[in-house]
C-alpha atoms as a PDB file:
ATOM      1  CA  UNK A   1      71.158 158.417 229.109  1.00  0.00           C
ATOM      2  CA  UNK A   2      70.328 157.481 225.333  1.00  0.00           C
ATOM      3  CA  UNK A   3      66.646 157.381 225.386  1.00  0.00           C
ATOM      4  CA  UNK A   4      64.046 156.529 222.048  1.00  0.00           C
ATOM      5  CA  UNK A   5      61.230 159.326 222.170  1.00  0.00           C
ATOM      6  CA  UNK A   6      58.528 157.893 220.041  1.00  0.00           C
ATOM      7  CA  UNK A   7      55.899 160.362 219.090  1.00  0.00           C
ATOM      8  CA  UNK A   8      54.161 161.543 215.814  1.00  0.00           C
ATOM      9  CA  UNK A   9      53.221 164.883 217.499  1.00  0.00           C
ATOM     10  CA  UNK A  10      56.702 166.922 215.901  1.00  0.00           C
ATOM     11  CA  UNK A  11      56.222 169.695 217.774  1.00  0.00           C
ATOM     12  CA  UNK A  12      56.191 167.325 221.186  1.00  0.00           C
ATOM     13  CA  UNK A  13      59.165 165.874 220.204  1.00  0.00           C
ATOM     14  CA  UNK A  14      61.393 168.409 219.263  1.00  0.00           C
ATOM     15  CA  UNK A  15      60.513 169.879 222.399  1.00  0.00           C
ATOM     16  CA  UNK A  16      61.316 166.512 224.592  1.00  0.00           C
ATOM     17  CA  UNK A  17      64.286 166.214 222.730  1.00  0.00           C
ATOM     18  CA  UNK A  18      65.471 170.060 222.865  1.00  0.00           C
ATOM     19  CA  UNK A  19      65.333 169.383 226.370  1.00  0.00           C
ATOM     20  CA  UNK A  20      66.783 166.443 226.705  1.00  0.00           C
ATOM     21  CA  UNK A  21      69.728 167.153 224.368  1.00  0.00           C
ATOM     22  CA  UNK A  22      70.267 170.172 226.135  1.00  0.00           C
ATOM     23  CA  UNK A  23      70.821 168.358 229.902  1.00  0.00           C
ATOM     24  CA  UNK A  24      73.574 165.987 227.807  1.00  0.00           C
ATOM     25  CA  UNK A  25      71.411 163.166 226.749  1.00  0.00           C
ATOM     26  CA  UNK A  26      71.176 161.422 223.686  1.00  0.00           C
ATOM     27  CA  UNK A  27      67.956 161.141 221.954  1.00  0.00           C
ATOM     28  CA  UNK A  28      66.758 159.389 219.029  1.00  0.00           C
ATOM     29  CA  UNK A  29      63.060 159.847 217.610  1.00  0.00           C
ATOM     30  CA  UNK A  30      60.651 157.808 215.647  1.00  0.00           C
ATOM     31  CA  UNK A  31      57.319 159.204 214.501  1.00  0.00           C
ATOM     32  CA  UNK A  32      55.269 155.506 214.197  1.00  0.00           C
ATOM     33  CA  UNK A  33      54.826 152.677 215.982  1.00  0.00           C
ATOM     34  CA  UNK A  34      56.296 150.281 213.364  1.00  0.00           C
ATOM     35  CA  UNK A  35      59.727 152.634 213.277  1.00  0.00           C
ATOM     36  CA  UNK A  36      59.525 152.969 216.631  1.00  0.00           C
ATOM     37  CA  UNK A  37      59.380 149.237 217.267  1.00  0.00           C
ATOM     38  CA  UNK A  38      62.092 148.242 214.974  1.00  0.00           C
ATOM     39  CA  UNK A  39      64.745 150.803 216.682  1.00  0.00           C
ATOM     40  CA  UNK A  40      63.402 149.389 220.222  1.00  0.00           C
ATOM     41  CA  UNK A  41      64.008 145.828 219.331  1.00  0.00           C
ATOM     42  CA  UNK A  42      67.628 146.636 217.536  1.00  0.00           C
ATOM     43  CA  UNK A  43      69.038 149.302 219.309  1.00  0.00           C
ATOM     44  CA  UNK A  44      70.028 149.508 223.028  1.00  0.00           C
ATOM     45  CA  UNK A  45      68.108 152.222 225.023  1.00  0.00           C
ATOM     46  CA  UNK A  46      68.552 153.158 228.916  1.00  0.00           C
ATOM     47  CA  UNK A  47      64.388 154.691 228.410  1.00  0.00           C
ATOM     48  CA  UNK A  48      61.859 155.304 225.627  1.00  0.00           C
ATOM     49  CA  UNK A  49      59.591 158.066 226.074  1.00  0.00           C
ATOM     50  CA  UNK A  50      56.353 156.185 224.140  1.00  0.00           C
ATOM     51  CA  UNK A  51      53.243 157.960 222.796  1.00  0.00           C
ATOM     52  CA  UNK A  52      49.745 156.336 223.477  1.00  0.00           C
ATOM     53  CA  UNK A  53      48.344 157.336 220.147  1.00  0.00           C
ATOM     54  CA  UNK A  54      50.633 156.357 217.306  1.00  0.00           C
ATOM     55  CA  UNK A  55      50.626 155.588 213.457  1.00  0.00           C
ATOM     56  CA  UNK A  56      51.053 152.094 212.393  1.00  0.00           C
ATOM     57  CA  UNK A  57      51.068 150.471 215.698  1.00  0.00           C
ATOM     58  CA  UNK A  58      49.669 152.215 218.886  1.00  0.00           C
ATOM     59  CA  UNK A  59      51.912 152.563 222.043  1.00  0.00           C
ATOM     60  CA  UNK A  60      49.959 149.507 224.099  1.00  0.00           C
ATOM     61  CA  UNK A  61      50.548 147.485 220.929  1.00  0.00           C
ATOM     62  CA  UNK A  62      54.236 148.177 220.330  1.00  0.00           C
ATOM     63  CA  UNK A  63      54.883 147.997 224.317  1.00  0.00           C
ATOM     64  CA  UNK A  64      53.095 144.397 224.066  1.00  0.00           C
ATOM     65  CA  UNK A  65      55.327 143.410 221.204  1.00  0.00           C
ATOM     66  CA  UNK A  66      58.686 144.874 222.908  1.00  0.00           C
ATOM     67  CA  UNK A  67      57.622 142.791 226.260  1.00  0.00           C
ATOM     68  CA  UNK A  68      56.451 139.228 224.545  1.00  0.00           C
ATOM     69  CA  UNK A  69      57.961 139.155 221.471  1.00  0.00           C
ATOM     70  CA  UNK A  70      61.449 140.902 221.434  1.00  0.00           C
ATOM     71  CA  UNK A  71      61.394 140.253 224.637  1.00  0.00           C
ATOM     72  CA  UNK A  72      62.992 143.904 225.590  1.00  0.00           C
ATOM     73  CA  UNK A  73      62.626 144.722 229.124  1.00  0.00           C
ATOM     74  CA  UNK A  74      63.989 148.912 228.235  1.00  0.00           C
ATOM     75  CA  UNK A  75      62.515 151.020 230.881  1.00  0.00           C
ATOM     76  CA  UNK A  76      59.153 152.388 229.007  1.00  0.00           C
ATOM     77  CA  UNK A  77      56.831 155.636 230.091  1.00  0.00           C
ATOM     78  CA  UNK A  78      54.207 156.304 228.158  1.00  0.00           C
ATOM     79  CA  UNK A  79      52.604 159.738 227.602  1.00  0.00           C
ATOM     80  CA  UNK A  80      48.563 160.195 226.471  1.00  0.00           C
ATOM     81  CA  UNK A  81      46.150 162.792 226.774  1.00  0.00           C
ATOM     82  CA  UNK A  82      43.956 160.302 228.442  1.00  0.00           C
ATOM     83  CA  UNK A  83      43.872 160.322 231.954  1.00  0.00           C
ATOM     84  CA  UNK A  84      41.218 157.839 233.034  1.00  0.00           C
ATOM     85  CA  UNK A  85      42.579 154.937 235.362  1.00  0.00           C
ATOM     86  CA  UNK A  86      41.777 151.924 232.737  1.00  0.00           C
ATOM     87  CA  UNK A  87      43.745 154.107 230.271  1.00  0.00           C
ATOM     88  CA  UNK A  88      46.387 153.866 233.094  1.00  0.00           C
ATOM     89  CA  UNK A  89      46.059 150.167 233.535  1.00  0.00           C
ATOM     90  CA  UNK A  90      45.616 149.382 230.248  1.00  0.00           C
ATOM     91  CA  UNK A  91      49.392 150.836 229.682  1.00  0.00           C
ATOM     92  CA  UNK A  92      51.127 149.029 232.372  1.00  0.00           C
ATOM     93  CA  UNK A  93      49.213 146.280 231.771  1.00  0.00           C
ATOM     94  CA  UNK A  94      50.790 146.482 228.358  1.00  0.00           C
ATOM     95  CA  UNK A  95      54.664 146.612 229.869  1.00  0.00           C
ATOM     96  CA  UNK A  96      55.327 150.073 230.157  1.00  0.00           C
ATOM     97  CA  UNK A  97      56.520 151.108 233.523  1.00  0.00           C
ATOM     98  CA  UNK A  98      55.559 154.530 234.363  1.00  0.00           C
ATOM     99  CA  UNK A  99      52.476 156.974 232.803  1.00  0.00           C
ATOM    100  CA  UNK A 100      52.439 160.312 232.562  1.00  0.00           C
ATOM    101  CA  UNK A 101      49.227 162.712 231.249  1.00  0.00           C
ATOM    102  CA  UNK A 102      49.818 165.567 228.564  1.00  0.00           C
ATOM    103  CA  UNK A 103      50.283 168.591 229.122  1.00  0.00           C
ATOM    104  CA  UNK A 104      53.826 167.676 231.626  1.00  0.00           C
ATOM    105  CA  UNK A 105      56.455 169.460 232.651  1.00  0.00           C
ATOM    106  CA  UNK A 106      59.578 168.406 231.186  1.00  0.00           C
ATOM    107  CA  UNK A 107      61.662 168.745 234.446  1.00  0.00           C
ATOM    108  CA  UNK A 108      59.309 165.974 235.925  1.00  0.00           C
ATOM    109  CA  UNK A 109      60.171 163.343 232.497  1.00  0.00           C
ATOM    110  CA  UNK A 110      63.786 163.454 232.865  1.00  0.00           C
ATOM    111  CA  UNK A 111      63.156 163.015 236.725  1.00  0.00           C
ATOM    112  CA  UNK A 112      61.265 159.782 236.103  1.00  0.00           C
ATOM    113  CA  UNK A 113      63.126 158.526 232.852  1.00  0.00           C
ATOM    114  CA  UNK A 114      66.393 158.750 235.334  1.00  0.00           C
ATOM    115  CA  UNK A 115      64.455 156.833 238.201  1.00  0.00           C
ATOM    116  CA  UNK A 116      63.382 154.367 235.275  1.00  0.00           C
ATOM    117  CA  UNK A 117      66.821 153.678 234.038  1.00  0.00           C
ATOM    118  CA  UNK A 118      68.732 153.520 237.448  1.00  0.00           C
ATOM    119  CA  UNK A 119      65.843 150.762 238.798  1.00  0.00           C
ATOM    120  CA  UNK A 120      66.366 149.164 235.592  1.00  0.00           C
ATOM    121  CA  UNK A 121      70.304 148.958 235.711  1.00  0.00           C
ATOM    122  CA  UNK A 122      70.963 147.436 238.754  1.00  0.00           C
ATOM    123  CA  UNK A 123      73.674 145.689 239.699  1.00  0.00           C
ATOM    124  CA  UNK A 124      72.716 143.283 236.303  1.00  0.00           C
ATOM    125  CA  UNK A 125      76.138 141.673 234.799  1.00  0.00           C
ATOM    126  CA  UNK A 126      76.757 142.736 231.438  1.00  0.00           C
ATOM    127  CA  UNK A 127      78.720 139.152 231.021  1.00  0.00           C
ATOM    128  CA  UNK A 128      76.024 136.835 229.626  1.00  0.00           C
ATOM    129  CA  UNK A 129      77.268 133.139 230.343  1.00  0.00           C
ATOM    130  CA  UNK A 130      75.825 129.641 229.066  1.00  0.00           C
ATOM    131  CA  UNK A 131      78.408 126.554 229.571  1.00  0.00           C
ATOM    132  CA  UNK A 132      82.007 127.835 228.864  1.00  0.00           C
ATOM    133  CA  UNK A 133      80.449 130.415 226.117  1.00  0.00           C
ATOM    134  CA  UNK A 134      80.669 134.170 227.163  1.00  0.00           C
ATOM    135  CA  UNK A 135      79.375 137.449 225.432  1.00  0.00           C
ATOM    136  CA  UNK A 136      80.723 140.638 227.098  1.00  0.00           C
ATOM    137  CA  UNK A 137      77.766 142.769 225.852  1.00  0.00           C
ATOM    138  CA  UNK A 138      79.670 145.857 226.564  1.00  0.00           C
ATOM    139  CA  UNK A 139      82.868 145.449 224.309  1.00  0.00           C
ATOM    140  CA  UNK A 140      80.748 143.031 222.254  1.00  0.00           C
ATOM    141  CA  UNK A 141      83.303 140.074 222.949  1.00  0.00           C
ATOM    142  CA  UNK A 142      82.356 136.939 222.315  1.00  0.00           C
ATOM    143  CA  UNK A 143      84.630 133.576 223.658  1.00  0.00           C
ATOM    144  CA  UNK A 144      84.340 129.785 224.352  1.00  0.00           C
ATOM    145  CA  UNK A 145      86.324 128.044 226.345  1.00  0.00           C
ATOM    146  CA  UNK A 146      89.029 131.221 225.893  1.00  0.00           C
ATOM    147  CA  UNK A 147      88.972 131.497 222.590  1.00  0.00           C
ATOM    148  CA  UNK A 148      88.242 134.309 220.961  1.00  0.00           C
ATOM    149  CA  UNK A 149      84.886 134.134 218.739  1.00  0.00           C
ATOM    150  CA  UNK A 150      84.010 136.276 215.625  1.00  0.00           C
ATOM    151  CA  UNK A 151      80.819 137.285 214.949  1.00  0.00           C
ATOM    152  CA  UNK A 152      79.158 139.641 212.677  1.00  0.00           C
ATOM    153  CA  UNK A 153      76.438 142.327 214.135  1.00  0.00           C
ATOM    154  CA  UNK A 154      73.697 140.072 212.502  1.00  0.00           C
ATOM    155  CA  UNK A 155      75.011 137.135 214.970  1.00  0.00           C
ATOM    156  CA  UNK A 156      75.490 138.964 218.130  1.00  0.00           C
ATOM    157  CA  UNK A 157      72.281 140.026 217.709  1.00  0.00           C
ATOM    158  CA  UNK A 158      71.289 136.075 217.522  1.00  0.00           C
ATOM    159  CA  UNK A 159      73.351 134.995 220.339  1.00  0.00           C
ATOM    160  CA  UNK A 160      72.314 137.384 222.742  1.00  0.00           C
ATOM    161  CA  UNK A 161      68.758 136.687 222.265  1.00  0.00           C
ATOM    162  CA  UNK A 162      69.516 133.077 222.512  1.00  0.00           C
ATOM    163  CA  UNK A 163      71.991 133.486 225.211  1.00  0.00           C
ATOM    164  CA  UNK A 164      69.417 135.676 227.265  1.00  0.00           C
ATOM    165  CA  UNK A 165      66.730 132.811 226.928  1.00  0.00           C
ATOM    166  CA  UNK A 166      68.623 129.727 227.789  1.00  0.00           C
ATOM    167  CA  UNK A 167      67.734 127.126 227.974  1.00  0.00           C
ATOM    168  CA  UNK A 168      64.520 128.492 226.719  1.00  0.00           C
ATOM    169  CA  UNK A 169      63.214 128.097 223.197  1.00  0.00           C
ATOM    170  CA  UNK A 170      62.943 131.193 221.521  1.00  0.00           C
ATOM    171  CA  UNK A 171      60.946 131.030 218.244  1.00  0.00           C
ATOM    172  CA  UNK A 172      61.636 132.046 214.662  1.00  0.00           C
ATOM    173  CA  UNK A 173      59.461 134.981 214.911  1.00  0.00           C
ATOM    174  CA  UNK A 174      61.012 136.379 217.598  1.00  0.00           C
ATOM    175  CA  UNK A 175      64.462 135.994 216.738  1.00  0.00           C
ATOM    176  CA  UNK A 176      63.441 137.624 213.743  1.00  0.00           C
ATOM    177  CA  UNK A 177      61.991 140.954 215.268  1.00  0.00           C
ATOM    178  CA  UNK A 178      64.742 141.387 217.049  1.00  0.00           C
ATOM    179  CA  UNK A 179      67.285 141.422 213.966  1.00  0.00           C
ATOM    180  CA  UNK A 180      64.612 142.668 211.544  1.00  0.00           C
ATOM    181  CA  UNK A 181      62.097 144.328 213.249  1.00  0.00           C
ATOM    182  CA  UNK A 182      58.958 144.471 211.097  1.00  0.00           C
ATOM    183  CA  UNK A 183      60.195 144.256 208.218  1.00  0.00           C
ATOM    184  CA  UNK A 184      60.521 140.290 207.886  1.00  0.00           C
ATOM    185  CA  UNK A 185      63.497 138.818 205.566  1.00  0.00           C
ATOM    186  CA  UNK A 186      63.650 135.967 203.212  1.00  0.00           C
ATOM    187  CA  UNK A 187      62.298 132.729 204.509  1.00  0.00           C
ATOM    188  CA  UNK A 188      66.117 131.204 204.766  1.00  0.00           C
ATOM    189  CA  UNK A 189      67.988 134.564 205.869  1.00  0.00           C
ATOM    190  CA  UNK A 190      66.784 133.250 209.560  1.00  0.00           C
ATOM    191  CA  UNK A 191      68.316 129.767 208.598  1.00  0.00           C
ATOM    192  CA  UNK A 192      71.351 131.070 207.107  1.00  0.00           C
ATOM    193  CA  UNK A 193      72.675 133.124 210.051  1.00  0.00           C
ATOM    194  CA  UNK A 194      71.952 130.387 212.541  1.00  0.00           C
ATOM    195  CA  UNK A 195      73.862 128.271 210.245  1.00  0.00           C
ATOM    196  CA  UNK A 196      76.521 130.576 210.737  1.00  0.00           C
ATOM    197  CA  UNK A 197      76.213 131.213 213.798  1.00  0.00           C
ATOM    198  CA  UNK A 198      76.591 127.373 214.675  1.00  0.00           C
ATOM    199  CA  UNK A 199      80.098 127.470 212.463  1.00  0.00           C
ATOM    200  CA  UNK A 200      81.383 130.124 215.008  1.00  0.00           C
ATOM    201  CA  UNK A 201      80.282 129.139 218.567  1.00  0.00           C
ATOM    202  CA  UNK A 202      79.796 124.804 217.920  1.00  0.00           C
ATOM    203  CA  UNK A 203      81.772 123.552 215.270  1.00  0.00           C
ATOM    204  CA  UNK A 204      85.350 123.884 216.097  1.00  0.00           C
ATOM    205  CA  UNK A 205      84.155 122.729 220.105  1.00  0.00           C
ATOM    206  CA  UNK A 206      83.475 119.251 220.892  1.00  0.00           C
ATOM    207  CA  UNK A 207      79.828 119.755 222.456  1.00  0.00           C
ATOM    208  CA  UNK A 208      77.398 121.698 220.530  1.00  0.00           C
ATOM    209  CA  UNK A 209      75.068 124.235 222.285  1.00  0.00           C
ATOM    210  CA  UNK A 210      72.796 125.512 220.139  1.00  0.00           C
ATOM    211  CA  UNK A 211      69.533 123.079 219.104  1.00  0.00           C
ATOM    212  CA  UNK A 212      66.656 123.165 216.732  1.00  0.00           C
ATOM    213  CA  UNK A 213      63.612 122.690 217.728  1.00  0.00           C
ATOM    214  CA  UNK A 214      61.745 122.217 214.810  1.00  0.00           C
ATOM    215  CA  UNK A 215      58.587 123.875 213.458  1.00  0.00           C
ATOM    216  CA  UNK A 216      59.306 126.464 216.365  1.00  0.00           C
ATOM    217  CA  UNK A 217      62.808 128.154 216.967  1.00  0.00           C
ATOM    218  CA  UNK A 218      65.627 127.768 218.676  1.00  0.00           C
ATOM    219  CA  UNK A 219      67.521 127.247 221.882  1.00  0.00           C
ATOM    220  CA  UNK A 220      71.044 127.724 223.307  1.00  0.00           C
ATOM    221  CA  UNK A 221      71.915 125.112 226.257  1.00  0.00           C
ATOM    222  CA  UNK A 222      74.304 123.581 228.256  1.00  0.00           C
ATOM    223  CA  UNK A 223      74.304 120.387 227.230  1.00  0.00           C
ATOM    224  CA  UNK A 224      75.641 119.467 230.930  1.00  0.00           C
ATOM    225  CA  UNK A 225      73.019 121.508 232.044  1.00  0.00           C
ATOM    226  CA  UNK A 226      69.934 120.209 230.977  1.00  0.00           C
ATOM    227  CA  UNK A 227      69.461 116.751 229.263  1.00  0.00           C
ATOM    228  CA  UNK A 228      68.731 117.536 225.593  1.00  0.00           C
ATOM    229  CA  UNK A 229      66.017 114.637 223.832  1.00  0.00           C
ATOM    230  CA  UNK A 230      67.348 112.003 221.719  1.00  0.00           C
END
Protein backbone atom coordinates (compact mmCIF):
# COMPACT_ATOMS: atom_id res chain seq x y z
CA UNK A 1 0.00 0.00 0.00
CA UNK A 2 1.24 3.76 -0.34
CA UNK A 3 -0.33 5.34 2.59
CA UNK A 4 0.01 9.47 3.79
CA UNK A 5 0.77 9.38 7.68
CA UNK A 6 -0.06 12.84 8.78
CA UNK A 7 1.18 13.66 12.20
CA UNK A 8 3.25 16.51 13.87
CA UNK A 9 4.22 14.14 16.75
CA UNK A 10 7.98 13.05 14.89
CA UNK A 11 8.63 10.58 17.10
CA UNK A 12 4.94 8.89 16.21
CA UNK A 13 5.69 9.02 12.84
CA UNK A 14 8.91 7.73 12.36
CA UNK A 15 7.74 4.98 14.32
CA UNK A 16 4.40 4.34 12.02
CA UNK A 17 6.48 4.68 9.21
CA UNK A 18 9.57 2.42 10.46
CA UNK A 19 6.97 -0.03 10.63
CA UNK A 20 5.29 0.35 7.82
CA UNK A 21 8.35 0.65 5.54
CA UNK A 22 9.64 -2.28 7.05
CA UNK A 23 6.36 -4.74 6.05
CA UNK A 24 7.04 -3.24 2.20
CA UNK A 25 4.82 -0.26 2.20
CA UNK A 26 5.32 3.02 1.01
CA UNK A 27 4.86 5.90 3.24
CA UNK A 28 4.88 9.49 2.83
CA UNK A 29 4.56 12.00 5.91
CA UNK A 30 3.33 15.47 6.45
CA UNK A 31 3.65 17.21 9.80
CA UNK A 32 0.42 19.91 9.31
CA UNK A 33 -2.79 19.89 8.29
CA UNK A 34 -2.34 22.37 5.39
CA UNK A 35 0.74 19.97 3.94
CA UNK A 36 -1.09 17.24 4.73
CA UNK A 37 -4.14 18.39 2.79
CA UNK A 38 -2.40 19.49 -0.27
CA UNK A 39 -0.55 15.90 -0.74
CA UNK A 40 -4.17 14.26 0.00
CA UNK A 41 -5.90 16.23 -2.64
CA UNK A 42 -2.82 15.77 -5.35
CA UNK A 43 -1.44 12.61 -4.74
CA UNK A 44 -3.10 9.14 -4.95
CA UNK A 45 -3.14 7.21 -1.59
CA UNK A 46 -4.61 3.52 -0.91
CA UNK A 47 -4.90 5.04 3.27
CA UNK A 48 -3.84 8.08 5.32
CA UNK A 49 -3.08 7.51 8.79
CA UNK A 50 -4.55 11.24 10.10
CA UNK A 51 -3.75 12.88 13.46
CA UNK A 52 -6.69 14.52 15.45
CA UNK A 53 -4.58 17.35 16.74
CA UNK A 54 -2.68 19.05 13.96
CA UNK A 55 -0.94 22.45 13.03
CA UNK A 56 -2.59 24.61 10.55
CA UNK A 57 -5.67 22.66 10.04
CA UNK A 58 -6.90 19.98 12.58
CA UNK A 59 -7.62 16.35 11.36
CA UNK A 60 -11.76 16.86 11.46
CA UNK A 61 -11.07 20.00 9.42
CA UNK A 62 -8.75 18.60 6.75
CA UNK A 63 -10.98 15.23 6.64
CA UNK A 64 -14.06 17.73 6.00
CA UNK A 65 -12.17 19.48 3.26
CA UNK A 66 -10.81 16.06 1.59
CA UNK A 67 -14.68 14.74 1.69
CA UNK A 68 -16.63 18.13 0.39
CA UNK A 69 -14.26 19.97 -1.27
CA UNK A 70 -11.62 17.76 -3.11
CA UNK A 71 -13.99 15.51 -3.03
CA UNK A 72 -11.35 12.50 -2.11
CA UNK A 73 -13.01 9.49 -0.90
CA UNK A 74 -9.01 7.83 0.28
CA UNK A 75 -9.69 5.45 3.01
CA UNK A 76 -8.96 7.79 6.28
CA UNK A 77 -8.26 6.53 10.16
CA UNK A 78 -7.70 8.90 12.42
CA UNK A 79 -5.60 8.56 15.61
CA UNK A 80 -6.23 10.99 19.00
CA UNK A 81 -5.56 10.67 22.48
CA UNK A 82 -9.16 11.34 23.05
CA UNK A 83 -11.26 8.57 23.58
CA UNK A 84 -14.70 9.91 24.45
CA UNK A 85 -17.56 8.72 21.99
CA UNK A 86 -18.44 12.44 20.58
CA UNK A 87 -14.67 12.63 19.92
CA UNK A 88 -15.45 9.36 18.00
CA UNK A 89 -18.43 10.73 16.21
CA UNK A 90 -17.22 13.87 15.70
CA UNK A 91 -14.35 12.09 13.40
CA UNK A 92 -16.52 9.98 11.30
CA UNK A 93 -18.85 12.45 11.21
CA UNK A 94 -16.06 14.41 9.61
CA UNK A 95 -15.31 11.49 6.73
CA UNK A 96 -12.80 9.50 8.21
CA UNK A 97 -13.58 5.87 8.26
CA UNK A 98 -12.07 4.14 11.10
CA UNK A 99 -10.67 5.66 14.80
CA UNK A 100 -8.20 4.43 16.70
CA UNK A 101 -7.03 5.82 20.51
CA UNK A 102 -3.20 6.49 21.32
CA UNK A 103 -1.23 4.55 22.74
CA UNK A 104 -1.93 1.44 19.66
CA UNK A 105 -0.24 -1.27 18.68
CA UNK A 106 1.14 -0.98 15.36
CA UNK A 107 0.28 -4.62 14.28
CA UNK A 108 -3.47 -3.60 14.80
CA UNK A 109 -2.95 -0.11 12.16
CA UNK A 110 -1.64 -2.00 9.34
CA UNK A 111 -4.48 -4.62 10.09
CA UNK A 112 -7.13 -1.93 9.70
CA UNK A 113 -5.35 0.40 7.05
CA UNK A 114 -5.35 -3.07 4.85
CA UNK A 115 -9.16 -3.70 5.70
CA UNK A 116 -9.59 0.14 4.78
CA UNK A 117 -7.97 -0.04 1.44
CA UNK A 118 -9.33 -3.51 0.24
CA UNK A 119 -13.21 -2.17 1.18
CA UNK A 120 -12.23 0.84 -0.57
CA UNK A 121 -10.87 -0.84 -3.86
CA UNK A 122 -13.47 -2.90 -4.88
CA UNK A 123 -14.17 -4.06 -7.95
CA UNK A 124 -14.23 0.08 -8.98
CA UNK A 125 -13.10 0.51 -12.87
CA UNK A 126 -10.12 2.47 -13.20
CA UNK A 127 -11.60 3.49 -16.89
CA UNK A 128 -13.48 6.75 -16.20
CA UNK A 129 -15.99 7.23 -19.23
CA UNK A 130 -18.27 10.36 -20.22
CA UNK A 131 -19.69 10.17 -24.01
CA UNK A 132 -16.94 8.65 -26.29
CA UNK A 133 -14.13 10.40 -23.91
CA UNK A 134 -12.03 7.87 -21.81
CA UNK A 135 -9.23 8.39 -19.11
CA UNK A 136 -7.44 5.13 -18.17
CA UNK A 137 -6.39 6.47 -14.71
CA UNK A 138 -3.89 3.77 -14.40
CA UNK A 139 -1.56 4.37 -17.51
CA UNK A 140 -2.89 7.95 -17.44
CA UNK A 141 -4.35 7.57 -21.11
CA UNK A 142 -6.55 9.82 -22.21
CA UNK A 143 -8.79 9.22 -25.81
CA UNK A 144 -11.97 10.41 -27.65
CA UNK A 145 -13.58 8.72 -29.99
CA UNK A 146 -10.00 6.57 -30.43
CA UNK A 147 -7.88 9.11 -30.65
CA UNK A 148 -5.24 9.51 -28.66
CA UNK A 149 -5.39 12.79 -26.33
CA UNK A 150 -2.40 14.73 -24.79
CA UNK A 151 -2.57 16.20 -21.71
CA UNK A 152 -0.24 17.71 -19.31
CA UNK A 153 -0.31 16.56 -15.39
CA UNK A 154 -2.02 19.99 -14.66
CA UNK A 155 -5.01 18.72 -17.09
CA UNK A 156 -5.41 15.22 -16.03
CA UNK A 157 -5.70 16.47 -12.87
CA UNK A 158 -8.75 18.74 -14.35
CA UNK A 159 -10.35 16.07 -16.27
CA UNK A 160 -10.51 13.58 -13.76
CA UNK A 161 -12.14 15.78 -11.34
CA UNK A 162 -14.51 16.80 -13.98
CA UNK A 163 -14.83 13.42 -15.41
CA UNK A 164 -15.54 11.95 -11.81
CA UNK A 165 -18.42 14.59 -11.31
CA UNK A 166 -20.33 14.42 -14.49
CA UNK A 167 -22.62 15.76 -15.24
CA UNK A 168 -22.21 17.55 -12.01
CA UNK A 169 -20.92 21.08 -11.63
CA UNK A 170 -17.87 21.21 -9.85
CA UNK A 171 -16.85 24.74 -8.75
CA UNK A 172 -13.74 26.86 -9.18
CA UNK A 173 -12.70 26.34 -5.71
CA UNK A 174 -12.69 22.93 -5.83
CA UNK A 175 -11.07 22.31 -8.96
CA UNK A 176 -8.57 24.43 -7.58
CA UNK A 177 -7.72 22.41 -4.31
CA UNK A 178 -7.37 19.64 -6.06
CA UNK A 179 -4.50 20.99 -8.50
CA UNK A 180 -3.27 23.53 -5.93
CA UNK A 181 -4.12 22.53 -2.73
CA UNK A 182 -4.00 25.53 -0.38
CA UNK A 183 -1.96 27.38 -1.87
CA UNK A 184 -4.41 29.21 -4.44
CA UNK A 185 -2.88 30.41 -7.99
CA UNK A 186 -3.42 33.44 -10.05
CA UNK A 187 -7.00 34.37 -10.63
CA UNK A 188 -6.69 33.19 -14.57
CA UNK A 189 -4.24 30.07 -14.02
CA UNK A 190 -7.82 28.21 -13.33
CA UNK A 191 -9.08 29.81 -16.68
CA UNK A 192 -6.08 29.15 -18.59
CA UNK A 193 -5.85 25.36 -18.11
CA UNK A 194 -9.53 24.85 -18.77
CA UNK A 195 -8.89 26.77 -21.82
CA UNK A 196 -6.50 24.26 -22.60
CA UNK A 197 -7.99 21.68 -21.59
CA UNK A 198 -11.04 22.46 -23.98
CA UNK A 199 -8.27 22.69 -27.05
CA UNK A 200 -7.40 18.97 -26.25
CA UNK A 201 -10.63 17.03 -25.47
CA UNK A 202 -13.48 19.61 -27.63
CA UNK A 203 -12.00 21.41 -30.29
CA UNK A 204 -10.83 19.08 -32.89
CA UNK A 205 -14.48 16.90 -32.07
CA UNK A 206 -17.65 18.05 -33.40
CA UNK A 207 -19.68 18.14 -29.96
CA UNK A 208 -18.16 19.89 -27.12
CA UNK A 209 -18.35 18.40 -23.56
CA UNK A 210 -17.09 20.53 -21.26
CA UNK A 211 -19.49 23.79 -20.14
CA UNK A 212 -19.18 26.87 -18.06
CA UNK A 213 -21.32 27.58 -15.74
CA UNK A 214 -20.67 30.90 -14.87
CA UNK A 215 -19.97 32.62 -11.53
CA UNK A 216 -19.59 28.89 -10.26
CA UNK A 217 -17.36 26.19 -12.06
CA UNK A 218 -17.52 23.79 -14.35
CA UNK A 219 -19.02 20.65 -15.77
CA UNK A 220 -18.12 17.81 -18.18
CA UNK A 221 -21.34 16.20 -19.99
CA UNK A 222 -22.64 14.25 -22.55
CA UNK A 223 -24.27 16.43 -24.51
CA UNK A 224 -26.57 13.31 -25.64
CA UNK A 225 -26.85 12.67 -22.21
CA UNK A 226 -28.36 15.39 -20.58
CA UNK A 227 -29.96 18.44 -22.39
CA UNK A 228 -27.53 21.34 -21.82
CA UNK A 229 -29.61 25.14 -21.50
CA UNK A 230 -29.67 27.38 -24.36
Amino acid sequence: MRILVIEDNSDIAANIGDYLADRGHIVDFAGDGVTGLHLAVVEEFDAIVLDLNLPGIDGLELCRKLRQEARKQTPVLMLTARDQLEHKLAGFESGADDYMVKPFALQELEARLTVLSRRTRGPRSRVLRVADLEYNLDTLVVTRGGRLLQLNPTGLKLLQSLMEASPSVVTRRELEMRVWGEELPDSDSLRVHIHGLRAAIDKPFGKPLIHTRHGIGYSLVDPDAVPQPA
